[in-house]
C-alpha atoms as a PDB file:
ATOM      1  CA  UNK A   1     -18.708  -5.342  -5.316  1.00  0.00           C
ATOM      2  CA  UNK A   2     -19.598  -8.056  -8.081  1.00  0.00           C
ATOM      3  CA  UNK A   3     -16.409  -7.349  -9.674  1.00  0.00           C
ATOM      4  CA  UNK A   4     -14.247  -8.899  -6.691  1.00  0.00           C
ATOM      5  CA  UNK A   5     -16.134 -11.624  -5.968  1.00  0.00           C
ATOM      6  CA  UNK A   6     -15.993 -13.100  -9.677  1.00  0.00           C
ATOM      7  CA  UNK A   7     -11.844 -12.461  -9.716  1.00  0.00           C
ATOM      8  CA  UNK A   8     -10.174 -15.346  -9.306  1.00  0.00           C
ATOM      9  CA  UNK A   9      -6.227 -15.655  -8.523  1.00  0.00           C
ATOM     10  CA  UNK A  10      -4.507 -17.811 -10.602  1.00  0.00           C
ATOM     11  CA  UNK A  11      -1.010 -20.006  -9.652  1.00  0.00           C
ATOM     12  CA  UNK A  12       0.529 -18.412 -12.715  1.00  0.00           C
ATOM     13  CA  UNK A  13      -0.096 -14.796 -14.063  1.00  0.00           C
ATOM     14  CA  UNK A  14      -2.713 -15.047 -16.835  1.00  0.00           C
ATOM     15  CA  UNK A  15      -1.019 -15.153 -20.394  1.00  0.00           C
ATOM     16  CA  UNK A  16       2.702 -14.633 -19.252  1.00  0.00           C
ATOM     17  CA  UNK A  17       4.253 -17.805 -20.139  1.00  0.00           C
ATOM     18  CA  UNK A  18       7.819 -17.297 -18.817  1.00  0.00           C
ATOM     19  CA  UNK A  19       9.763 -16.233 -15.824  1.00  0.00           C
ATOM     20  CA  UNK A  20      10.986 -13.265 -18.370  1.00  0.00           C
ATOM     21  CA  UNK A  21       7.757 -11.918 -19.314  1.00  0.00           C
ATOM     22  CA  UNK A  22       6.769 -11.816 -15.623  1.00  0.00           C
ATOM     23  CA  UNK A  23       9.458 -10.422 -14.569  1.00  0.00           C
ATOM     24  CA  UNK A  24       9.345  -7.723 -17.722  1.00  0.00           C
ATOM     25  CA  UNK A  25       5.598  -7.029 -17.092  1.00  0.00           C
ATOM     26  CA  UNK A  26       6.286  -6.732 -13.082  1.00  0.00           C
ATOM     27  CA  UNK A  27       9.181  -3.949 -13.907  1.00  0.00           C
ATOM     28  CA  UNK A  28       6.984  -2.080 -15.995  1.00  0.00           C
ATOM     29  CA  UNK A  29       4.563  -1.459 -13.125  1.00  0.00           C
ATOM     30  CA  UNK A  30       6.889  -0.750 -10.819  1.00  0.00           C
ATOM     31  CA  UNK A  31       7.583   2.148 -13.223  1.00  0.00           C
ATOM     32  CA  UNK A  32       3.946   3.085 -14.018  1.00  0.00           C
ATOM     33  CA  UNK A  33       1.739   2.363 -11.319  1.00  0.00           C
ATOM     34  CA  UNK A  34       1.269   4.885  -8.398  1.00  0.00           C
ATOM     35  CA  UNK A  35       3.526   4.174  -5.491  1.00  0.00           C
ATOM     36  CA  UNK A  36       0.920   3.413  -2.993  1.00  0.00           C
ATOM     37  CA  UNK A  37      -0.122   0.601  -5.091  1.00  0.00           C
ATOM     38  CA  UNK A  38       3.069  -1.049  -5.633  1.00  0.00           C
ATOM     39  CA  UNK A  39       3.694  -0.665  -1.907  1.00  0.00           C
ATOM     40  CA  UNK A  40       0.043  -2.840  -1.355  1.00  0.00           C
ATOM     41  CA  UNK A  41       1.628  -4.967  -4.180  1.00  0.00           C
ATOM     42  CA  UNK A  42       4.611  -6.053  -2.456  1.00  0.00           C
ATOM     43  CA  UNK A  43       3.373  -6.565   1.013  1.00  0.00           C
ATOM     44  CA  UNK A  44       1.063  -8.993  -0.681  1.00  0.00           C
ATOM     45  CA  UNK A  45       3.982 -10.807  -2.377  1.00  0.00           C
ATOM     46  CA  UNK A  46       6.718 -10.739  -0.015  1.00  0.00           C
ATOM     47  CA  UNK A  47       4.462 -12.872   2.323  1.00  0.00           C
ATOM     48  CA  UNK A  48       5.163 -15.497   0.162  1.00  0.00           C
ATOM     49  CA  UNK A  49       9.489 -14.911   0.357  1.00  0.00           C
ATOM     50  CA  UNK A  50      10.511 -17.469   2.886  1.00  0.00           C
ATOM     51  CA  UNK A  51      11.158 -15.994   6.116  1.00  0.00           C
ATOM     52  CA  UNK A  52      14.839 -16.332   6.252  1.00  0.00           C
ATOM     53  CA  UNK A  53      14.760 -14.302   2.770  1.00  0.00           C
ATOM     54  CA  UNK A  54      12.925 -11.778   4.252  1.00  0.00           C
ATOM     55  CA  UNK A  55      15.242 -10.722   7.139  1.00  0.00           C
ATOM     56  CA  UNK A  56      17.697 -10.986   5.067  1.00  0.00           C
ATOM     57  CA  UNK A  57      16.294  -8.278   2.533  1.00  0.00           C
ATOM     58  CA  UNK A  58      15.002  -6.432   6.050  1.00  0.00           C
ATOM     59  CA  UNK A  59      18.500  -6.174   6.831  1.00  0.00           C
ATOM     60  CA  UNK A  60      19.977  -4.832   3.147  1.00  0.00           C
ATOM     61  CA  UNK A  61      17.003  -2.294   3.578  1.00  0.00           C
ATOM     62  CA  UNK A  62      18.134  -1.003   7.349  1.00  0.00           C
ATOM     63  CA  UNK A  63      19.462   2.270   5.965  1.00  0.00           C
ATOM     64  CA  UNK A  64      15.704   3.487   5.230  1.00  0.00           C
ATOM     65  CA  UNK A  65      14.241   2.918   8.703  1.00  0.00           C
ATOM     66  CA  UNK A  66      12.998   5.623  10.898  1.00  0.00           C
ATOM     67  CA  UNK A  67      13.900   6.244  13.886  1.00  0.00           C
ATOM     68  CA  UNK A  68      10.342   4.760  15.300  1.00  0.00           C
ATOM     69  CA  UNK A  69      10.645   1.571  13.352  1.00  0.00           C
ATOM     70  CA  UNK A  70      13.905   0.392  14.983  1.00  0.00           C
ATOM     71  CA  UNK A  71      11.959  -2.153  16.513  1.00  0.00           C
ATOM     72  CA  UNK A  72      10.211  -3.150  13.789  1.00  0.00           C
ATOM     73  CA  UNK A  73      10.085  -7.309  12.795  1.00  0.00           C
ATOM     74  CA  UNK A  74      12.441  -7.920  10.310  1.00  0.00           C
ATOM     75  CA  UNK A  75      10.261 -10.736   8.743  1.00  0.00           C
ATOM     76  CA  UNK A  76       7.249  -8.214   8.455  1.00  0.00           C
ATOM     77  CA  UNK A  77       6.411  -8.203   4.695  1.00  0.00           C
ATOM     78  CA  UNK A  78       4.572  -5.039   5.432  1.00  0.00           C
ATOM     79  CA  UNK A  79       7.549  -3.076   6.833  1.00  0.00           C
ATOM     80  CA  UNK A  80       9.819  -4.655   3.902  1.00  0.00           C
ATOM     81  CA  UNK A  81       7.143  -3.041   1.368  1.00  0.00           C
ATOM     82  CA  UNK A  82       7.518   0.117   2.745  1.00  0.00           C
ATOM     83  CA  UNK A  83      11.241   0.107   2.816  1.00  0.00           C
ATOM     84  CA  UNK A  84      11.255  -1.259  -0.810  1.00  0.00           C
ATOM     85  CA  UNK A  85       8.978   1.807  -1.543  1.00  0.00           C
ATOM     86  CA  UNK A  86      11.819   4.531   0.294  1.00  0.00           C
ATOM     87  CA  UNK A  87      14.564   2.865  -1.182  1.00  0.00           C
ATOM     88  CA  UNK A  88      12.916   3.255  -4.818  1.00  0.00           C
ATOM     89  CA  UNK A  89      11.664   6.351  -4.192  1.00  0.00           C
ATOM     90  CA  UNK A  90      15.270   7.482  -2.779  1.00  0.00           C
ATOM     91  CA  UNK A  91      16.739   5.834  -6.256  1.00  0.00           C
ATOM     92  CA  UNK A  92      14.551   8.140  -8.419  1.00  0.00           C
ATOM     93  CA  UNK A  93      15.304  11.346  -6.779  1.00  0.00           C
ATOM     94  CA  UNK A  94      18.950  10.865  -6.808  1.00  0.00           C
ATOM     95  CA  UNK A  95      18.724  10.098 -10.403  1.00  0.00           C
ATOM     96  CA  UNK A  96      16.809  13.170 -10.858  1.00  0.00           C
ATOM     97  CA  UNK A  97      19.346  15.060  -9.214  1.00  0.00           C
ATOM     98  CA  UNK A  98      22.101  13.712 -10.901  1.00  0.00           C
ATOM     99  CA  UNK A  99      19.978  14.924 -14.378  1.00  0.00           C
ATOM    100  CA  UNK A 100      19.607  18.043 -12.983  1.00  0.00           C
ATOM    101  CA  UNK A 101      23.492  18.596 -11.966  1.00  0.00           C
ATOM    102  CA  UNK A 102      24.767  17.327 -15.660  1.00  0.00           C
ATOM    103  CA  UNK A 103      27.686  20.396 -16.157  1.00  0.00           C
ATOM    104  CA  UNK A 104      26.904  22.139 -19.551  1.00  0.00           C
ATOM    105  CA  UNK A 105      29.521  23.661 -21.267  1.00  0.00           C
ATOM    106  CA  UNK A 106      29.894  26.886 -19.754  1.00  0.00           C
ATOM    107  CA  UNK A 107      29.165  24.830 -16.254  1.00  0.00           C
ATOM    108  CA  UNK A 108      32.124  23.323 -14.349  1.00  0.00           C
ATOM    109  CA  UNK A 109      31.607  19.932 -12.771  1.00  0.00           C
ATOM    110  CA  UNK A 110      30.443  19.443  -8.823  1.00  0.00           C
ATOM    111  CA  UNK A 111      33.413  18.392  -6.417  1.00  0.00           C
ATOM    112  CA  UNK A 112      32.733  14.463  -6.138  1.00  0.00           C
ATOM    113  CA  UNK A 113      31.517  13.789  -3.150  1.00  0.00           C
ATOM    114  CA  UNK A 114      34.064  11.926  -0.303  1.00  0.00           C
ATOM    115  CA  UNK A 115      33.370   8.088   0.515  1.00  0.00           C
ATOM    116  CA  UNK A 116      32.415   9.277   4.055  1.00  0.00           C
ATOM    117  CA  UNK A 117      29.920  11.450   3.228  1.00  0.00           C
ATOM    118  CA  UNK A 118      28.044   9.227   0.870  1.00  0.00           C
ATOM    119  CA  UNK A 119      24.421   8.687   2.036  1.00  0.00           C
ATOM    120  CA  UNK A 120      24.231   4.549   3.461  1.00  0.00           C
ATOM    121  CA  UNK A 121      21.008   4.931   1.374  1.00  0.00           C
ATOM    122  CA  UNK A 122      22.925   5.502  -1.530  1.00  0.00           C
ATOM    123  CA  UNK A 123      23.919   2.123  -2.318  1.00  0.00           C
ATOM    124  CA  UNK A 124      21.053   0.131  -1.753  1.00  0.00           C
ATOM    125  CA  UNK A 125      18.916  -1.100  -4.862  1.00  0.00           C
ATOM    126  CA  UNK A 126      15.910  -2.310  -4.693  1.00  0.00           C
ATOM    127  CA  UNK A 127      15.735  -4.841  -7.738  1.00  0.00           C
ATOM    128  CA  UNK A 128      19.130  -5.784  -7.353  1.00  0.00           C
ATOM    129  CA  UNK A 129      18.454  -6.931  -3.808  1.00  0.00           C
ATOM    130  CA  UNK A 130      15.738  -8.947  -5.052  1.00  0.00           C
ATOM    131  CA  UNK A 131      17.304 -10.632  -7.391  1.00  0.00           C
ATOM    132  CA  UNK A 132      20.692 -11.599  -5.654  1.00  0.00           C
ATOM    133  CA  UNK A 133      18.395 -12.781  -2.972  1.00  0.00           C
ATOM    134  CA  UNK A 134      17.021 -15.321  -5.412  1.00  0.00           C
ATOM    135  CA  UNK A 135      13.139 -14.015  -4.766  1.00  0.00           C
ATOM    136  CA  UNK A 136      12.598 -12.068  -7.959  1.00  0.00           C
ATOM    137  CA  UNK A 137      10.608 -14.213 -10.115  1.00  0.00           C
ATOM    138  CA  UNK A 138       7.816 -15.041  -6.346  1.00  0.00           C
ATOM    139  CA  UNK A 139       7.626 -11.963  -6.477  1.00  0.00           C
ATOM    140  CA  UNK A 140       6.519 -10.703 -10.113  1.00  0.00           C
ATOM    141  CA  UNK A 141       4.571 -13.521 -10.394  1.00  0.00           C
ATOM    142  CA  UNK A 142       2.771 -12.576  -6.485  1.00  0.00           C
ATOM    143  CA  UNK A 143       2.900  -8.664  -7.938  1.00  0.00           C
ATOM    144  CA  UNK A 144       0.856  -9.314 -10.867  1.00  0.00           C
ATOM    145  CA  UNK A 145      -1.723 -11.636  -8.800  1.00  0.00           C
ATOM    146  CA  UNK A 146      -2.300  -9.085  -6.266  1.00  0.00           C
ATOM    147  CA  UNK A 147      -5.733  -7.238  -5.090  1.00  0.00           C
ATOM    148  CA  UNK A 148      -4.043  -4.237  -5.029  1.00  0.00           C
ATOM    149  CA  UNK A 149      -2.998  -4.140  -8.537  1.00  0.00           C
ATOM    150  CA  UNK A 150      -6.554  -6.200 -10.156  1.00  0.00           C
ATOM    151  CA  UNK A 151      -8.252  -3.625  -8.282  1.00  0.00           C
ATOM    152  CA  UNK A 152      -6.561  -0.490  -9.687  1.00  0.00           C
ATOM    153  CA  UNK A 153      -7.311  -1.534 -13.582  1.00  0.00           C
ATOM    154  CA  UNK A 154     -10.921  -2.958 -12.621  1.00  0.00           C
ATOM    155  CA  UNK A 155     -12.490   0.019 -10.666  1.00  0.00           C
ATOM    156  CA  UNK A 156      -9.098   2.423  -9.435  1.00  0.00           C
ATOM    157  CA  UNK A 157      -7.769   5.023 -12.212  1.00  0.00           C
ATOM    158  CA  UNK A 158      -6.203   2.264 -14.394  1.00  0.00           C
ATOM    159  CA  UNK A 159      -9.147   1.157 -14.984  1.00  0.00           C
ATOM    160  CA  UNK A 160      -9.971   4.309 -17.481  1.00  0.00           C
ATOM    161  CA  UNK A 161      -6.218   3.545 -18.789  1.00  0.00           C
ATOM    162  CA  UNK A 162      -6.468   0.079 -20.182  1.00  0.00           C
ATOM    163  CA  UNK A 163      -6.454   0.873 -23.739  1.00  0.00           C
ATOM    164  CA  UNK A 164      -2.877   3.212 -22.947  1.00  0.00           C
ATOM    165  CA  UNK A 165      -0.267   0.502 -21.824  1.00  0.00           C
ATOM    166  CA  UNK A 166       0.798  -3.123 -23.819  1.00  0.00           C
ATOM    167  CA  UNK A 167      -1.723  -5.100 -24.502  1.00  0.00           C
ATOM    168  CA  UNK A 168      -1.224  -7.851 -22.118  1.00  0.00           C
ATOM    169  CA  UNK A 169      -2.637  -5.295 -19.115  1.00  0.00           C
ATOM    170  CA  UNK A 170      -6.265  -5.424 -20.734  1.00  0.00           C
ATOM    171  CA  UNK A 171      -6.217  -8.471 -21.325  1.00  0.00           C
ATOM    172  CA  UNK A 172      -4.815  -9.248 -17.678  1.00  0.00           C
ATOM    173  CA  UNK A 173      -7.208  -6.915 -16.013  1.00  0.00           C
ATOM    174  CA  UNK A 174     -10.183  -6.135 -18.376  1.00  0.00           C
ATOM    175  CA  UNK A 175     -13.215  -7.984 -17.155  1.00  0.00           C
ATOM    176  CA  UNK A 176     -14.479  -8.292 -20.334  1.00  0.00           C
ATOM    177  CA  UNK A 177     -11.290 -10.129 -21.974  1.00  0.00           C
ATOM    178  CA  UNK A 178     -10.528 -13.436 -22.363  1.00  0.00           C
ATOM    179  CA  UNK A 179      -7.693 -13.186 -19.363  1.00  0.00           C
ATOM    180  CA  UNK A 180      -9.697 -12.021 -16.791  1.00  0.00           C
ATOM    181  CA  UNK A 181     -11.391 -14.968 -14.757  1.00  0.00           C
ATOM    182  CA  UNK A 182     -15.026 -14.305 -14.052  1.00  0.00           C
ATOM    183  CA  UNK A 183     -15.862 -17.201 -12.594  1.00  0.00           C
ATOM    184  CA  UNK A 184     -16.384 -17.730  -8.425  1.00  0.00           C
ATOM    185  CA  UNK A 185     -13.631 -17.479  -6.413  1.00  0.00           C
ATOM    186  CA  UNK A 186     -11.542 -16.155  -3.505  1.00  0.00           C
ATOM    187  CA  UNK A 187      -8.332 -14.525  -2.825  1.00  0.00           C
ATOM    188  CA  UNK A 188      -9.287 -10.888  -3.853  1.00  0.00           C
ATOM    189  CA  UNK A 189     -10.432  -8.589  -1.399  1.00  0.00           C
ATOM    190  CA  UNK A 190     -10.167  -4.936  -3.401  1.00  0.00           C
ATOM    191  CA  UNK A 191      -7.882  -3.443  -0.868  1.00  0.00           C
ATOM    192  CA  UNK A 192      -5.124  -1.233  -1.542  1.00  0.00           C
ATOM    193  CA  UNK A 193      -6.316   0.201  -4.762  1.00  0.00           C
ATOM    194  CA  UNK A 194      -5.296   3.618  -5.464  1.00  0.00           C
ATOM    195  CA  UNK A 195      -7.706   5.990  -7.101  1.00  0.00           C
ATOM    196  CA  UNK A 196      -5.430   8.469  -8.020  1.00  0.00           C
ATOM    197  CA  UNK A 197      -3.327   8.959 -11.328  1.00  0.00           C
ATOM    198  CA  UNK A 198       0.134   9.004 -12.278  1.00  0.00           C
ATOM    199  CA  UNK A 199       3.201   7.301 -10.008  1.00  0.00           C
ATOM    200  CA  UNK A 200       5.050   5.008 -10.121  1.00  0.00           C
ATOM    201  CA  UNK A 201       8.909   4.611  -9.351  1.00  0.00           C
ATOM    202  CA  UNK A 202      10.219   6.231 -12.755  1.00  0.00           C
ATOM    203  CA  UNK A 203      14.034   4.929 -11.984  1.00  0.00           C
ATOM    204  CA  UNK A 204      14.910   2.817 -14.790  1.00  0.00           C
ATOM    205  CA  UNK A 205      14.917  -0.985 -15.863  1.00  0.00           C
ATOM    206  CA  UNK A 206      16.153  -3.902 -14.007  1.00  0.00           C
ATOM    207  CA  UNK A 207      18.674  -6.113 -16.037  1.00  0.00           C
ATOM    208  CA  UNK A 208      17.409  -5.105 -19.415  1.00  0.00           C
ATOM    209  CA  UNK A 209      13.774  -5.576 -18.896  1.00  0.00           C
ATOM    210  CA  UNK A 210      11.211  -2.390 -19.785  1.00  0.00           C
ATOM    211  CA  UNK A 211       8.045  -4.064 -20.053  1.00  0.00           C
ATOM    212  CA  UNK A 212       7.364  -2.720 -23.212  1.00  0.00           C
ATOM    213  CA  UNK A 213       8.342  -5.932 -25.635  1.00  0.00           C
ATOM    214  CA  UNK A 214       6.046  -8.132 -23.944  1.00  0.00           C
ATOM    215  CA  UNK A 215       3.144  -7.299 -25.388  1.00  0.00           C
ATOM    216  CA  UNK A 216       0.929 -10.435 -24.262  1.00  0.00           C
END
């Protein structure tokens, strides 16, 4: 298609100018775009987490392997995407749950559950993990230059969404803008896009950033 072979990736996310804003605009997909993307997303960005980083977020992520994956590689940025995708996916529900089980007034609290039946999964975070492991800022900046999410606002769902979110995604993504590269290139092959609507992993910020200040 015409569209991917004019996209070119760039070393530095269009028009965000700091670590901040990337990291900002890379939180506020994780919370909007549909889970299969992000999961694309991050396989394409943790390939560029050093190794060692990688087994060490493999490991943090252990509690959300099946059974079948015990053999997995722990340096497989593929496996650690789809990890990263149960673990925020398990961080939603409980915080749906924990909506839902709010005591009204005429509603007496739940019995707290004992340390040694807390789910392992439980306290495992995601963004936090990224962070303390020093990788956060690869990978918003990766996140942002992926196929997978160029593809979803160029001819996937977002596409018929640009005018919705901040202003820095069409001018990101919008061929027609002044951000979006149209001349020859590599780097983008179109995979991964998700032509469905809605998603996302609706479980909050990370350290204070929404997305929704950074309006490009």
């Amino acid at each position: 298609m015409a569209v991917f072979s004019r996209f070119r990736r760039r070393k530095t996310p269009y028009g965000a100018a700091t670590e901040e804003e990337r990291i900002a605009r890379y939180v506020y997909l994780l919370n909007t775009l549909p889970a299969s993307v992000i999961e694309s997303a991050h396989a394409s960005a943790f390939a560029d987490v050093p190794p060692q980083r990688r087994r060490e977020m493999f490991e943090q992520l252990r509690p959300f392997l099946a059974d079948s994956e015990r053999d997995a590689a722990a340096e497989d940025p593929t496996v650690i995407a789809r990890l990263v995708r149960r673990a925020e996916e398990h961080k939603a529900r409980r915080a749906a749950e924990a909506d839902s089980a709010t005591p009204t007034a005429t509603e007496p609290a739940r019995t707290a559950v004992g340390v040694d039946d807390r789910d392992p999964r439980d306290g495992v975070d995601a963004r936090s993990m990224l962070m303390s492991a020093g990788v956060m800022s690869i990978v918003a900046n990766q996140f942002l230059l992926s196929s997978s999410v160029a593809a979803y606002f160029t001819v996937g769902a977002g596409s018929l969404q640009l005018g919705d979110g901040p202003a820095w995604i069409g001018e990101t993504y919008d061929p027609g803008s002044a951000g979006f590269d149209g001349g020859a290139g590599s780097g983008f092959d179109g995979g991964g896009f998700d032509g469905g609507f809605g998603g996302g992993f609706d479980a909050g910020g990370f350290g204070g950033f929404d997305g929704g200040g950074f309006g490009g």
